[in-house]
Protein backbone atom coordinates (compact mmCIF):
# COMPACT_ATOMS: atom_id res chain seq x y z
CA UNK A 1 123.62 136.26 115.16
CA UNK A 2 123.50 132.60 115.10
CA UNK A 3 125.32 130.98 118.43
CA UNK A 4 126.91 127.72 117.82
CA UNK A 5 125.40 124.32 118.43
CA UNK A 6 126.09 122.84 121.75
CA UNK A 7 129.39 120.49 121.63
CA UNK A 8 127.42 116.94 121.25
CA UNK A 9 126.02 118.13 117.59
CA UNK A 10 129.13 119.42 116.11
CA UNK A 11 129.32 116.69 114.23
CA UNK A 12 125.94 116.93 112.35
CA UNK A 13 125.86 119.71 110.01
CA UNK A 14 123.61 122.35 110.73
CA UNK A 15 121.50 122.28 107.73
CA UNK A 16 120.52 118.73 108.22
CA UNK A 17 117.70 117.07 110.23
CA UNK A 18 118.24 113.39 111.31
CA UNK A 19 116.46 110.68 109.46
CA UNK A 20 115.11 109.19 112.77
CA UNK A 21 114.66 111.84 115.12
CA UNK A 22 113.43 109.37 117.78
CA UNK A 23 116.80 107.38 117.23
CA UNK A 24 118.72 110.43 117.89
CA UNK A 25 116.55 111.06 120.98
CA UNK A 26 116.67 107.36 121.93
CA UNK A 27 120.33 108.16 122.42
CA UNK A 28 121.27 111.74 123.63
CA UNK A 29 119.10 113.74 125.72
CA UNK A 30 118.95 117.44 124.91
CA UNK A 31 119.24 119.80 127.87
CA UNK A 32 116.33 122.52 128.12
CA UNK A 33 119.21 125.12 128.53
CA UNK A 34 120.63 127.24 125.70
CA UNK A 35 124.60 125.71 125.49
CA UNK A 36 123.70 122.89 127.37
CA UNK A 37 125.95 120.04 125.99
CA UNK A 38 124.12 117.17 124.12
CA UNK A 39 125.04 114.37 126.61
CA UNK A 40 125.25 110.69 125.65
CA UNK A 41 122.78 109.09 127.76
CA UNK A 42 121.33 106.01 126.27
CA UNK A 43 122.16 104.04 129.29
CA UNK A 44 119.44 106.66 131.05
CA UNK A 45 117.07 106.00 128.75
CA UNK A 46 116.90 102.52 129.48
CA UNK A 47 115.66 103.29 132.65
CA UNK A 48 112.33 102.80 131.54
CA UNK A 49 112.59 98.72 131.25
CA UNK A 50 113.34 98.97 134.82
CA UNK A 51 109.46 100.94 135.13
CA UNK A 52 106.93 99.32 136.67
CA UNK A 53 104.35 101.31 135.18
CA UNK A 54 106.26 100.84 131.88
CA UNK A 55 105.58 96.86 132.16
CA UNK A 56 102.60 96.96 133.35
CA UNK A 57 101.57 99.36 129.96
CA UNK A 58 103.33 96.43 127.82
CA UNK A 59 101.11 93.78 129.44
CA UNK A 60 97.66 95.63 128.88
CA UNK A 61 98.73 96.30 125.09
CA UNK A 62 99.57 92.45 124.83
CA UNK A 63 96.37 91.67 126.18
CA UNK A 64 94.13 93.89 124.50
CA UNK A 65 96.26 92.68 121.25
CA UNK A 66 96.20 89.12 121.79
CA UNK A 67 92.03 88.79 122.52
CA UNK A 68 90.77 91.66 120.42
CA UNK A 69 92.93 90.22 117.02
CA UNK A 70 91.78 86.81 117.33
CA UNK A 71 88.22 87.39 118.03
CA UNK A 72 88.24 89.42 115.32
CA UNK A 73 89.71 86.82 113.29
CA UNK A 74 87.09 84.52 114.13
CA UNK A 75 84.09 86.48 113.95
CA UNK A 76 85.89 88.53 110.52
CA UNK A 77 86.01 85.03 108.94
CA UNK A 78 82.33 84.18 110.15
CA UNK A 79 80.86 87.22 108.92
CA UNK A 80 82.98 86.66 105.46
CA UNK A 81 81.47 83.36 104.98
CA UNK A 82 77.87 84.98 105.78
CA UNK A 83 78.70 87.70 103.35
CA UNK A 84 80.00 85.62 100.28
CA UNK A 85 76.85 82.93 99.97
CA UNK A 86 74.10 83.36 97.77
CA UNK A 87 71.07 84.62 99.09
CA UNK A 88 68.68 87.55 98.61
CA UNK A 89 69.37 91.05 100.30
CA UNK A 90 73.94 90.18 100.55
CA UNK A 91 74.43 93.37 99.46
CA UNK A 92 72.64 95.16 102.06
CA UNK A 93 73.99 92.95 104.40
CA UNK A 94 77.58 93.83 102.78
CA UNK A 95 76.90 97.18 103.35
CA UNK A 96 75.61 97.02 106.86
CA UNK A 97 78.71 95.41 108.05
CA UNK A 98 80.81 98.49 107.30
CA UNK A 99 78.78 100.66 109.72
CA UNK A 100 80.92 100.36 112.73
CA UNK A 101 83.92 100.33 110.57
CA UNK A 102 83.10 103.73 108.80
CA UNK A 103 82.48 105.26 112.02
CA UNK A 104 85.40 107.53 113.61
CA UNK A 105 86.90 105.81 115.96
CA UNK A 106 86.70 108.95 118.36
CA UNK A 107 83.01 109.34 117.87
CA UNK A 108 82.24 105.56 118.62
CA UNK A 109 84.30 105.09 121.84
CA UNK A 110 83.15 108.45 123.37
CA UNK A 111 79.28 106.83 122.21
CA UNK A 112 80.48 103.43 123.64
CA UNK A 113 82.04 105.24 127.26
CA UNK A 114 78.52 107.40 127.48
CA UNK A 115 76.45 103.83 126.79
CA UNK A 116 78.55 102.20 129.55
CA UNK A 117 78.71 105.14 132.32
CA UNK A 118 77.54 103.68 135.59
CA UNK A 119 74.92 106.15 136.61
CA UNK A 120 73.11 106.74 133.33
CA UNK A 121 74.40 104.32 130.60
CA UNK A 122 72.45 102.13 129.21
CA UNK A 123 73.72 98.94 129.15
CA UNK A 124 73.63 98.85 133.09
CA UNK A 125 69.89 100.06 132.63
CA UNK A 126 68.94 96.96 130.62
CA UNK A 127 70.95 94.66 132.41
CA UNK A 128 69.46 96.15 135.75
CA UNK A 129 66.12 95.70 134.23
CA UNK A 130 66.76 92.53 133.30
CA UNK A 131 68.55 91.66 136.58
CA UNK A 132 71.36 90.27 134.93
CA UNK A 133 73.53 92.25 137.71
CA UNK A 134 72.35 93.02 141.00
CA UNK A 135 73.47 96.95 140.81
CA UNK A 136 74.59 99.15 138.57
CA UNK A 137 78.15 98.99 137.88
CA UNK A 138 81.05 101.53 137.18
CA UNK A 139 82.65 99.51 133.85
CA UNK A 140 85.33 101.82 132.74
CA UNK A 141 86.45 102.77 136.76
CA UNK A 142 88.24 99.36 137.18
CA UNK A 143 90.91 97.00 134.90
CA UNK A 144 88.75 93.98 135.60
CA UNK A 145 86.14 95.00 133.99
CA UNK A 146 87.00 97.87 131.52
CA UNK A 147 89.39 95.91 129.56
CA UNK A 148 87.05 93.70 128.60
CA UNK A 149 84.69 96.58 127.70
CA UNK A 150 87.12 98.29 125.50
CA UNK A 151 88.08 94.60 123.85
CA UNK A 152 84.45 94.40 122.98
CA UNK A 153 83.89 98.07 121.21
CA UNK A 154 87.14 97.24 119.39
CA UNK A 155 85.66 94.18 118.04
CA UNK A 156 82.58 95.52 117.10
CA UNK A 157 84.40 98.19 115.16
CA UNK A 158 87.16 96.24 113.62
CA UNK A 159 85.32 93.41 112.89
CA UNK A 160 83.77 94.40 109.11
CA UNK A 161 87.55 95.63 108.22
CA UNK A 162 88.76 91.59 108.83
CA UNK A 163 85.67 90.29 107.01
CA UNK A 164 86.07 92.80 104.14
CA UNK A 165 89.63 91.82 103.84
CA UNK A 166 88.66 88.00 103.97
CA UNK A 167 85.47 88.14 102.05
CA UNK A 168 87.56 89.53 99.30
CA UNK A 169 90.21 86.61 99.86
CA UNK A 170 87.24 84.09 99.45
CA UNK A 171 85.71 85.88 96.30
CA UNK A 172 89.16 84.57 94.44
CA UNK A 173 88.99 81.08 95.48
CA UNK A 174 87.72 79.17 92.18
CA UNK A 175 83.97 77.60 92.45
CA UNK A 176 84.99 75.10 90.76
CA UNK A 177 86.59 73.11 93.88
CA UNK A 178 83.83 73.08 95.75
CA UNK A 179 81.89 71.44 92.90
CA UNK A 180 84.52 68.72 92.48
CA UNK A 181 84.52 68.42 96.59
CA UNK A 182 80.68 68.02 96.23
CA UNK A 183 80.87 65.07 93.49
CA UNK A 184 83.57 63.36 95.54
CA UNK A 185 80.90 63.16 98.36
CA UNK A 186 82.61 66.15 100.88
CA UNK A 187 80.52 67.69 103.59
CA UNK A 188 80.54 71.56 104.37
CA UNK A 189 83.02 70.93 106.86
CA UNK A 190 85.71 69.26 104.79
CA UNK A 191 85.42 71.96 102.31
CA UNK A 192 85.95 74.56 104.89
CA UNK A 193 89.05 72.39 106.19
CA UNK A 194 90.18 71.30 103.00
CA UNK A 195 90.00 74.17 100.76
CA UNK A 196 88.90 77.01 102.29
CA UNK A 197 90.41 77.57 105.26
CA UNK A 198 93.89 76.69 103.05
CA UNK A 199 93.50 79.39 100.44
CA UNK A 200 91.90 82.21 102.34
CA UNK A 201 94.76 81.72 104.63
CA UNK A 202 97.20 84.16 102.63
CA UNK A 203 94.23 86.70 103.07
CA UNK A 204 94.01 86.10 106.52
CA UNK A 205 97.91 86.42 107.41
CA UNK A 206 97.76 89.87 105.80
CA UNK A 207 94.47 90.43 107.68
CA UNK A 208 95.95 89.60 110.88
CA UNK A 209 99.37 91.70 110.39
CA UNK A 210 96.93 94.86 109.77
CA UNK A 211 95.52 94.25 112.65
CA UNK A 212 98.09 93.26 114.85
CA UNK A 213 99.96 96.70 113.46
CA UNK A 214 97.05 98.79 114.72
CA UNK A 215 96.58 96.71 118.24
CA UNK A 216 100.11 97.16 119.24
CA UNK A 217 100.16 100.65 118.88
CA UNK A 218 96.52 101.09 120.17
CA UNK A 219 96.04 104.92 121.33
CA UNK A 220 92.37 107.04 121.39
CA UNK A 221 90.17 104.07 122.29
CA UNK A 222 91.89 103.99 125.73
CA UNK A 223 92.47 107.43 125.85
CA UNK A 224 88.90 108.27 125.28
CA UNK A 225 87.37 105.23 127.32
CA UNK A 226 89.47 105.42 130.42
CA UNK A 227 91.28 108.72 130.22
CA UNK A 228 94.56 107.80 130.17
CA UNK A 229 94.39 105.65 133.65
CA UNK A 230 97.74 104.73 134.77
CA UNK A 231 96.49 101.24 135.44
CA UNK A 232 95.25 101.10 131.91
CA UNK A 233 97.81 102.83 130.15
CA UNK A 234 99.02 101.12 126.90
CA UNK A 235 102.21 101.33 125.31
CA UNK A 236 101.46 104.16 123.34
CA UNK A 237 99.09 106.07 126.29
CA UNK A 238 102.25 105.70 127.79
CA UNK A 239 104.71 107.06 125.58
CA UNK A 240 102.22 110.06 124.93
CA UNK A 241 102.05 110.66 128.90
CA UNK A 242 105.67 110.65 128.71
CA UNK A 243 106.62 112.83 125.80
CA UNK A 244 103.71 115.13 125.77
CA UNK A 245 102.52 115.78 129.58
CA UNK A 246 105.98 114.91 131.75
CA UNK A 247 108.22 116.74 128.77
CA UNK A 248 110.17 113.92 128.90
CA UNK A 249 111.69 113.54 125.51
CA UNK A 250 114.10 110.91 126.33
CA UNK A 251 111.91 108.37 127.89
CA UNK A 252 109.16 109.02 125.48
CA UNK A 253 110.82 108.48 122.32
CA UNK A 254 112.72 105.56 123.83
CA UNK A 255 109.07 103.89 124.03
CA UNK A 256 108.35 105.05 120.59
CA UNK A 257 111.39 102.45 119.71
CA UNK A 258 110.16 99.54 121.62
CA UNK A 259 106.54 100.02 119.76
CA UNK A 260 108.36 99.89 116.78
CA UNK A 261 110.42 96.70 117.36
CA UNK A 262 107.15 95.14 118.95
CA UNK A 263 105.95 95.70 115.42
CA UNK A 264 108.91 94.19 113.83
CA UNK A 265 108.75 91.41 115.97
CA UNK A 266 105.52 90.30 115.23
CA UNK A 267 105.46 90.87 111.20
CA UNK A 268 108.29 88.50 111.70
CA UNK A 269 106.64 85.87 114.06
CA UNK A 270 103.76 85.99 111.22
CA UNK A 271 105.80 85.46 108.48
CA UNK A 272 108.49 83.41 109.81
CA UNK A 273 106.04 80.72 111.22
CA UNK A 274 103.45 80.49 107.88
CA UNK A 275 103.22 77.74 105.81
CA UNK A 276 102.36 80.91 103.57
CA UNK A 277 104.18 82.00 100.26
CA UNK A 278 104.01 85.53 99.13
CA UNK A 279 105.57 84.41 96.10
């Protein structure tokens, strides 16, 4: 025998599941009890803006999103210009690029945390060697240092997706501007100013929401890298200590919301303030 549903969610029908269970979550917490009343508690949930721990999980994942996106911007475009001039052995250079891309993203971090242990990783062994630092250090123990460290291995990963993306971008841009540029007496640099920087810039908008969309909800590198350090926690680290090891269902998928209208907010930001027409 069926009992009936608990007084808050009498007025869903039982045979239906809600579109957005997060939503739902977001506003009524669900007591552990059986016949437990579903309370409305979304001023509770809100708690979590007040969170120090919360913040300070807002402001790594703004970080790491801010330095790792436009580096790879930079270097993405780079490698795209590399990639899409004439010269012998491009497509093994193409193909090369994709390496760190095509690897899982679990296998390379745990690769990238064994390189950078401090008491047999590599990179302190050549830098010790080459007495570049005066000990070995721990990288990954402290914020100051393992941010940085994880910015870097998400670079070198994400890099060949941005250049793939804008090396296709540049493959549509017509030749024939850059032989009228070259009649009319225009250096290298005018033509990267003045046409291609223009219309690769469509590419790159799309390139940089992609990426932006990934950053901001950044999980395994961190998890794998640092172990879920509370001082290195980002947004989604959070949420999943939240939800998944504190059974907190109500603070958890309150966070999932506020990933979600970080996302908004920044496919808006890009679109709002581009010159750039999808039209």
């Amino acid at each position: 025998m069926v009992s009936d549903p608990p007084r808050g969610l009498r007025g869903i029908p039982g045979n239906r599941v809600p579109a957005f269970p997060g939503l739902l979550l977001f506003v009524f917490e669900i007591q552990a009890r059986r016949g437990d009343p579903v309370e409305l508690r979304g001023a509770r949930q809100l708690r979590l803006y007040l969170l120090s721990d919360f913040w300070h999980a807002v402001w790594v994942t703004l970080v790491f999103s801010f330095f790792s996106v436009t580096i790879e911007a930079v270097l993405g475009l780079a490698v795209a210009l590399v990639a899409n001039s004439k010269f012998k052995g491009r497509t093994i250079l193409r193909v090369a690029i994709l390496i760190p891309w095509a690897i899982p993203t679990v296998v390379s971090s745990q690769i990238w945390s064994w390189m950078f242990n401090d008491i047999y990783g590599v990179v302190n062994v050549i830098l010790a060697n080459l007495h570049l630092i005066p000990h070995k250090l721990a990288w990954l123990s402290k914020p100051e240092t393992a941010l940085p460290v994880i910015i870097a291995v998400d670079v070198w990963k994400t890099t060949p997706f941005m250049s793939l993306l804008l090396l296709a971008g540049l493959q549509l841009i017509p030749g024939d501007l850059y032989e009228a540029a070259s009649i009319d007496g225009a250096t290298g640099i005018r033509k990267f100013f003045w046409i291609t920087l223009p219309l690769v810039t469509p590419t790159l908008l799309v390139a940089l929401i992609f990426r932006t969309l990934d950053a901001l909800r950044v999980f395994d590198i961190f998890y794998i890298m640092v172990g879920g350090q509370g001082n290195m926690a980002t947004v989604a680290v959070y949420n999943q200590q939240q939800l998944i090891q504190f059974l907190d269902a109500g603070v958890g998928s309150a966070t999932s919301v506020v990933i979600l209208l970080f996302i908004m907010i920044f496919v808006v930001l890009y679109t709002r303030f581009s010159k750039t027409s999808f039209e």
